[in-house]
C-alpha atoms as a PDB file:
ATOM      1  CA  UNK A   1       0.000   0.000   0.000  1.00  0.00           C
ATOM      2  CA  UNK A   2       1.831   3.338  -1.188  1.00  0.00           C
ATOM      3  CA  UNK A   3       0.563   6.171   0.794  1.00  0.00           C
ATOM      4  CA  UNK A   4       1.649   9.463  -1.138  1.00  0.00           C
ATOM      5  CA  UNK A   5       3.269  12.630   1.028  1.00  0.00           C
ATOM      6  CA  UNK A   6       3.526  15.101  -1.892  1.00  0.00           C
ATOM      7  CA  UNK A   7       5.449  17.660   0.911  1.00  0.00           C
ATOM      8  CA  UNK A   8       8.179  14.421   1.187  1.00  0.00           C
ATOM      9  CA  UNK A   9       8.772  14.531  -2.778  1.00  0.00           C
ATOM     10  CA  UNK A  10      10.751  16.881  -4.885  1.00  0.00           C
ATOM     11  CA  UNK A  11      10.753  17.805  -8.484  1.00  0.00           C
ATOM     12  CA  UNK A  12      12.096  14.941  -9.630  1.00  0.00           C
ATOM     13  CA  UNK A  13       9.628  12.580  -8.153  1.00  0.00           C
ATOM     14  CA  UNK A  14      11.580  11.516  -5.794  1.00  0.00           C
ATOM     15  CA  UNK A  15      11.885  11.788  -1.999  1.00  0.00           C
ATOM     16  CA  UNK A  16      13.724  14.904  -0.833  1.00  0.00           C
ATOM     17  CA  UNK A  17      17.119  14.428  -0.081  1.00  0.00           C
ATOM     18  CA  UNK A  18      16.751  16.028   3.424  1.00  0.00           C
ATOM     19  CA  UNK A  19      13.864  14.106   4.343  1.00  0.00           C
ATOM     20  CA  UNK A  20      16.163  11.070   4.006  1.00  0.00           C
ATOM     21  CA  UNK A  21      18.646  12.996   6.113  1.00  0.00           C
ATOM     22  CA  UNK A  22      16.186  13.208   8.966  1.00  0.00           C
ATOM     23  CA  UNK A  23      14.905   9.552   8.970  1.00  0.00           C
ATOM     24  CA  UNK A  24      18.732   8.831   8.925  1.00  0.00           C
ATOM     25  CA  UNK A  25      19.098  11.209  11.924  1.00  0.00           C
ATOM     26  CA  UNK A  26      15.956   9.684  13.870  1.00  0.00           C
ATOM     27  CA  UNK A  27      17.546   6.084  13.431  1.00  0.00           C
ATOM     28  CA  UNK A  28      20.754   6.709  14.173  1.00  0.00           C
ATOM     29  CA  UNK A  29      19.402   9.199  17.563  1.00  0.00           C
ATOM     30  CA  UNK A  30      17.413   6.519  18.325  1.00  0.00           C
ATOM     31  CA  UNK A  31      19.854   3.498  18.291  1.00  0.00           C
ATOM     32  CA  UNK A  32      22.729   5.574  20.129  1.00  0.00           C
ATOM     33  CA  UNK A  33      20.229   7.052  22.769  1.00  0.00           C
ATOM     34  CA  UNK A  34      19.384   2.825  23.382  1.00  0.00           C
ATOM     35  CA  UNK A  35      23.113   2.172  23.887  1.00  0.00           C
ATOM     36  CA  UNK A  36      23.987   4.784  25.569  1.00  0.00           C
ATOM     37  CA  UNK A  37      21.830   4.478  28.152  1.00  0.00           C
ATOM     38  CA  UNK A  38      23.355   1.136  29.329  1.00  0.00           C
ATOM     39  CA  UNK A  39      26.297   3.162  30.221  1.00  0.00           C
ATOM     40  CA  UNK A  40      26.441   5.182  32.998  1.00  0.00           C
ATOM     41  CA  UNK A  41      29.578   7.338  32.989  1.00  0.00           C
ATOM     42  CA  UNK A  42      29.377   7.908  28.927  1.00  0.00           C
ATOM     43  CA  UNK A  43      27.620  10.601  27.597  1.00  0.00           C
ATOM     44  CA  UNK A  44      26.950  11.246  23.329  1.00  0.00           C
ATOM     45  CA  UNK A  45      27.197  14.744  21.655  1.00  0.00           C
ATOM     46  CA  UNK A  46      26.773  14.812  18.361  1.00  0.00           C
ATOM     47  CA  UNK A  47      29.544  16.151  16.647  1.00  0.00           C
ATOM     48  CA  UNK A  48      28.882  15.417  13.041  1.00  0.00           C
ATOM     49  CA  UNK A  49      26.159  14.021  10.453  1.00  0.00           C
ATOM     50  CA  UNK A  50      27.115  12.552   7.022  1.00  0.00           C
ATOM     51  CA  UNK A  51      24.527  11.638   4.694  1.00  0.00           C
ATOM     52  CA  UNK A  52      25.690   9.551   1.022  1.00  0.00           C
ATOM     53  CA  UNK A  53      23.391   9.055  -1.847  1.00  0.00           C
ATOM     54  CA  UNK A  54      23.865   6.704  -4.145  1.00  0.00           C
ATOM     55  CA  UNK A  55      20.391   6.961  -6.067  1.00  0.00           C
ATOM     56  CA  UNK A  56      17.007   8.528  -6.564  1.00  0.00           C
ATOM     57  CA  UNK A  57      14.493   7.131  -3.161  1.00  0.00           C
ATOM     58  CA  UNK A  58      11.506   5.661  -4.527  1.00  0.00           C
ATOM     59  CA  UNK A  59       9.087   3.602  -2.533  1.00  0.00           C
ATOM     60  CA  UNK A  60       9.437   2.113   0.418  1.00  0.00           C
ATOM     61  CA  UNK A  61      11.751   3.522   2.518  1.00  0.00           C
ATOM     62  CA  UNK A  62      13.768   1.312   5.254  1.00  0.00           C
ATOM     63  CA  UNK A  63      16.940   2.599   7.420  1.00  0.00           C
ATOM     64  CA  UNK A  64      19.107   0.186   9.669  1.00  0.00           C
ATOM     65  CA  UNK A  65      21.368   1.206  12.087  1.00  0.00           C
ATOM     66  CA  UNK A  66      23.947  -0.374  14.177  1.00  0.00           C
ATOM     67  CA  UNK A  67      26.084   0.210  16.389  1.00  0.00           C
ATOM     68  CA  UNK A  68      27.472  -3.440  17.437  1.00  0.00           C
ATOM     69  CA  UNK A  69      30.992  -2.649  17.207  1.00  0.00           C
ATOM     70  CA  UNK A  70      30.866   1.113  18.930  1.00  0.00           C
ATOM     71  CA  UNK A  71      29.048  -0.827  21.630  1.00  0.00           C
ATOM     72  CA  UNK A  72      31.887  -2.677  22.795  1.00  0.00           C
ATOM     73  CA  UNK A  73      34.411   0.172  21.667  1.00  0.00           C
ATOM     74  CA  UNK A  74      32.282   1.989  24.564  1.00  0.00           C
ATOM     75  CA  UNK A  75      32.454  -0.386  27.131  1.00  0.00           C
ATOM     76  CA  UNK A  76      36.164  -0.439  26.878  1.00  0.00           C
ATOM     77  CA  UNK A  77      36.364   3.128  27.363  1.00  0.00           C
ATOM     78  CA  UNK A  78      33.928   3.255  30.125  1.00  0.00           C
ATOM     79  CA  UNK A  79      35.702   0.498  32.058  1.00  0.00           C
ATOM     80  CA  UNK A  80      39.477   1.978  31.325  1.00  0.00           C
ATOM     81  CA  UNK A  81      37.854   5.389  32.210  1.00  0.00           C
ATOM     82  CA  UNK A  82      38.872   7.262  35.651  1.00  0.00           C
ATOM     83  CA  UNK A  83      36.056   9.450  37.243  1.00  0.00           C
ATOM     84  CA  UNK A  84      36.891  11.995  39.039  1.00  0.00           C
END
């Protein structure tokens, strides 16, 4: 079932490349927020946001994001890390 959001499209039928941007953001928020919050002397500020695209978005739209490796990356850090 294709439920059309002209205000998501852009002139070349396709969906706007910041609208992409922003789902990517959510996800991304979403799954570090999760992870983070297993961790209790490691805070997240976002320093950065990259966004590639490698073709037109048409359809149905899905975005993954993991962070299995940064997980354990983190843990190391938090256990190594002195408090003070």
């Amino acid at each position: 079932h294709d439920v059309s959001r002209p205000w998501l499209r852009n002139p070349f039928s396709s969906i706007h490349a910041i609208a992409l941007a922003n789902l990517g953001e959510l996800t991304s928020g979403l799954a570090t927020m999760g992870t983070l919050q297993h961790l209790e002397s490691i805070k997240g500020i976002p320093v950065r946001v990259d966004c590639v695209y490698k073709k037109k978005a048409r359809g149905k739209i899905i975005c993954k994001c993991s962070l299995k490796d940064t997980i354990e990356e983190l843990k190391r850090v938090e256990d190594s890390a002195e408090i003070k």
